[in-house]
C-alpha atoms as a PDB file:
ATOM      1  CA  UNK A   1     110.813 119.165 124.708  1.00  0.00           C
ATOM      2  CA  UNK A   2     110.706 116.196 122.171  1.00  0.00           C
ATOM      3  CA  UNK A   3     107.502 114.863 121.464  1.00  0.00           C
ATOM      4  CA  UNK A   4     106.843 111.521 119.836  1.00  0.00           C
ATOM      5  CA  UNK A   5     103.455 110.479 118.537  1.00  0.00           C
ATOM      6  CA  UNK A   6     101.743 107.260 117.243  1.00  0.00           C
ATOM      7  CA  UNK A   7      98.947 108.085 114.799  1.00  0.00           C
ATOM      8  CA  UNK A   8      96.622 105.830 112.773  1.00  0.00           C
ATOM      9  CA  UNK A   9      94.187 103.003 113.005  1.00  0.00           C
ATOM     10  CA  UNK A  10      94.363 100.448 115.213  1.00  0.00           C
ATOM     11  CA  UNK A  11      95.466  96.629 114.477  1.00  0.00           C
ATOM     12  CA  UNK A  12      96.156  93.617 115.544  1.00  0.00           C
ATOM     13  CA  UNK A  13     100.057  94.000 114.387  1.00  0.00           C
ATOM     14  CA  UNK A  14     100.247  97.876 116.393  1.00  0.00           C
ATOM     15  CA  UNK A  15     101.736  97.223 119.596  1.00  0.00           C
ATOM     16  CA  UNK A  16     100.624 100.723 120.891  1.00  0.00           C
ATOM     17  CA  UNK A  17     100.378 100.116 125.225  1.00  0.00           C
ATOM     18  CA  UNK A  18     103.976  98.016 124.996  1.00  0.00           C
ATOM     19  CA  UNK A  19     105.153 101.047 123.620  1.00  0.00           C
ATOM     20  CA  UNK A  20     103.209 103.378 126.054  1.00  0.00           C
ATOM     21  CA  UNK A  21     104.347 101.204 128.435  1.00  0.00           C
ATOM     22  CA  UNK A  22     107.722 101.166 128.023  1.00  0.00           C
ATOM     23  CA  UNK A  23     107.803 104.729 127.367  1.00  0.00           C
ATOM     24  CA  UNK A  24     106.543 105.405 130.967  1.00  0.00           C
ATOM     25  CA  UNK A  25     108.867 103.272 132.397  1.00  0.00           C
ATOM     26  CA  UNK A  26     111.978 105.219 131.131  1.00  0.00           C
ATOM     27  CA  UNK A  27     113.047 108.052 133.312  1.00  0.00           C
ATOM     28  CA  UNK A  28     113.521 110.989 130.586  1.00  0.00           C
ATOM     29  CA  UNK A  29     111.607 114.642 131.621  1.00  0.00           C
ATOM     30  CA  UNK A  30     112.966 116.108 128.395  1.00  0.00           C
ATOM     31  CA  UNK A  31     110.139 113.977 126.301  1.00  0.00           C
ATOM     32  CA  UNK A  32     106.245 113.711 125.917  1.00  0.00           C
ATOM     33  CA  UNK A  33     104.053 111.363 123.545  1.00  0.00           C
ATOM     34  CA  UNK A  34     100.868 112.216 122.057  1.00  0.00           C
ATOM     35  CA  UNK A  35      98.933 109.365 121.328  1.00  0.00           C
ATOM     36  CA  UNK A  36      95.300 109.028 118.734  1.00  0.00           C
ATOM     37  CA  UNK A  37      95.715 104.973 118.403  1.00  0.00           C
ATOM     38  CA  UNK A  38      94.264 103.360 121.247  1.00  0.00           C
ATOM     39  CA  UNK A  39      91.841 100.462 120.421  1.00  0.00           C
ATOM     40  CA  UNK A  40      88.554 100.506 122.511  1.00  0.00           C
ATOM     41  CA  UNK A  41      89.822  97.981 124.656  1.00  0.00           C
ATOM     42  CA  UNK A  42      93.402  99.605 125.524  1.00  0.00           C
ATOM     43  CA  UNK A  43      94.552 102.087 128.472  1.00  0.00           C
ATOM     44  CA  UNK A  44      97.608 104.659 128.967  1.00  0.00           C
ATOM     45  CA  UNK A  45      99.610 104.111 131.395  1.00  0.00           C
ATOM     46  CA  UNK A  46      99.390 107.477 134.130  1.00  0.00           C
ATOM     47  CA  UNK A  47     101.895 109.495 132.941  1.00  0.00           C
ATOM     48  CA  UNK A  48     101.967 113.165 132.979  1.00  0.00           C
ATOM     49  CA  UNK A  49     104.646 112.724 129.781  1.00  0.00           C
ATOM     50  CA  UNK A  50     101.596 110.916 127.805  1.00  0.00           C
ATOM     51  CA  UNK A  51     100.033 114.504 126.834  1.00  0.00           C
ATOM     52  CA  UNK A  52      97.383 112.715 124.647  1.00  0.00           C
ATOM     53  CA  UNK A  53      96.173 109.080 125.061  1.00  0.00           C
ATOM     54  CA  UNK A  54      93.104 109.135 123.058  1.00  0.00           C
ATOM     55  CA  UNK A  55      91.244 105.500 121.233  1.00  0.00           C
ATOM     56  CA  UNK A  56      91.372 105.946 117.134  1.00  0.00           C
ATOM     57  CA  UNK A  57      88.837 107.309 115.283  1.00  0.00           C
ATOM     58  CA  UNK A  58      88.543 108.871 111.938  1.00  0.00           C
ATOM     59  CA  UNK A  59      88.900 112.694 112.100  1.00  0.00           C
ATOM     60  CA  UNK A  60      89.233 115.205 109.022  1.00  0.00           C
ATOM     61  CA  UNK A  61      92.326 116.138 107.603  1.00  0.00           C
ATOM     62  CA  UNK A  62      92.876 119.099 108.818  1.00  0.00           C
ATOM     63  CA  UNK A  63      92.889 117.812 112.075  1.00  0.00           C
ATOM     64  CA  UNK A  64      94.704 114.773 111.217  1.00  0.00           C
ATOM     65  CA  UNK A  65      97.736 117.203 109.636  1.00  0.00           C
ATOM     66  CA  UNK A  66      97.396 119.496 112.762  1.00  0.00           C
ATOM     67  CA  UNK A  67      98.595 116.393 114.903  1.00  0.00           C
ATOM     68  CA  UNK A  68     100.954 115.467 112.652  1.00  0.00           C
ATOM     69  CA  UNK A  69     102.417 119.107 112.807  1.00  0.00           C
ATOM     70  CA  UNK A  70     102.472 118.116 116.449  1.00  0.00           C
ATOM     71  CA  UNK A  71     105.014 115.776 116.549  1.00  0.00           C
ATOM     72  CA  UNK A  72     108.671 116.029 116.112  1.00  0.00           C
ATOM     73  CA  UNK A  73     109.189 112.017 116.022  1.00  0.00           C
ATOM     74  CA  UNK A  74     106.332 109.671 115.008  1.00  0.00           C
ATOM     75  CA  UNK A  75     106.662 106.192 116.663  1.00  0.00           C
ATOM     76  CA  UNK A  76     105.328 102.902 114.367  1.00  0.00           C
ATOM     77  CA  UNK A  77     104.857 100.480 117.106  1.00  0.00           C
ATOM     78  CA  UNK A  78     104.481  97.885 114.395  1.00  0.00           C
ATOM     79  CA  UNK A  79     104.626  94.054 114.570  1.00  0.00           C
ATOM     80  CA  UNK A  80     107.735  93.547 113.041  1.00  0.00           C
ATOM     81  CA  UNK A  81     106.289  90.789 111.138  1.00  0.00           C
ATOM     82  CA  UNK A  82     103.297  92.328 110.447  1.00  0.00           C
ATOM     83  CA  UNK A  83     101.908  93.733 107.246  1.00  0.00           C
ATOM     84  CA  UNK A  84     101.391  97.436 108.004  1.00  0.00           C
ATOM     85  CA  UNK A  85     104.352  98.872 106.075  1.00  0.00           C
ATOM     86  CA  UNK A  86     102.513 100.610 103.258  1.00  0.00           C
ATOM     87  CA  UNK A  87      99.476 102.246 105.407  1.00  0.00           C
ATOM     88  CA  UNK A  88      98.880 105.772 105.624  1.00  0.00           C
ATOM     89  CA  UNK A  89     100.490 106.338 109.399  1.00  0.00           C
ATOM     90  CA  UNK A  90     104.008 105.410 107.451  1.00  0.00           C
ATOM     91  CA  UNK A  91     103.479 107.145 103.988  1.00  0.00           C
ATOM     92  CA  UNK A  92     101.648 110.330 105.062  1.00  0.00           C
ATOM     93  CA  UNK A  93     104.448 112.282 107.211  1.00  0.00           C
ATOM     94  CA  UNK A  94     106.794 112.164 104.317  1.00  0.00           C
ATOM     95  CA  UNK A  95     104.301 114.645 102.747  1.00  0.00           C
ATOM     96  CA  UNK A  96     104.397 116.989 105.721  1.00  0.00           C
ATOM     97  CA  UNK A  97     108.548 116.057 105.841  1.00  0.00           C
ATOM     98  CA  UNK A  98     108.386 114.466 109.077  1.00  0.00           C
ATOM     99  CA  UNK A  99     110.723 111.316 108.532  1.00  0.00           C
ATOM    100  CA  UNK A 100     109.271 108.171 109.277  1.00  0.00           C
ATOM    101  CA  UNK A 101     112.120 105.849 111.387  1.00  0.00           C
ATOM    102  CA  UNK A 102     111.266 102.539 109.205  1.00  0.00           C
ATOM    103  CA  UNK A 103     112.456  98.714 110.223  1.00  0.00           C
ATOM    104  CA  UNK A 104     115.077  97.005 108.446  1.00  0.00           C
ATOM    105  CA  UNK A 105     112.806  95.398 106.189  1.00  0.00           C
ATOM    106  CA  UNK A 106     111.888  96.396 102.451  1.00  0.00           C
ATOM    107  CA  UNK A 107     109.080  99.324 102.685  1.00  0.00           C
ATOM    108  CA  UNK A 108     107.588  97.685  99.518  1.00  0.00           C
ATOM    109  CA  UNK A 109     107.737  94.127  98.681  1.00  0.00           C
END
């Protein structure tokens, strides 16, 4: 079983529930997603495949690196014109050598 996670604070340019929603909408058993960025506002889709749907807020770093060890793919459901590129949810698995799938644009300006 794969499982793909979004970490991190919440945004304006973090498209979280378009990506929860087109995750549910594919029909792949073989993968789960674990997700600690909701905004207040925002809902999961039901999904027995969404094995976490939880709104942000700050925890410790121990548990933040326990969900991290969690995941074996981290999604960045990131406007792609947005300005997010050099926050923590995209820096901080390279530490833990979880490779972060980055867009086509520069990671630093």
């Amino acid at each position: 079983m794969l499982r793909i996670c979004v970490v991190g604070v919440t945004g304006a340019d973090k498209k979280v529930v378009e990506f929860l929603n087109a995750f549910a909408a594919c029909a792949r058993d073989d993968i789960q997603v674990a997700c600690w960025s909701l905004r207040i506002d925002e809902t999961a889709p039901a999904d027995p495949r969404i094995v976490a749907a939880d709104r942000y807020r700050g925890v410790d770093d121990t548990t933040y690196a326990t969900r991290l060890a969690a995941c074996d793919v981290l999604a960045f459901p990131f406007d792609p014109d947005g300005d997010i590129l050099a926050a923590g949810p995209i820096a901080d698995p390279i530490g833990l050598r979880i490779p972060p799938p980055l867009p086509e644009r520069p990671y630093l300006p």
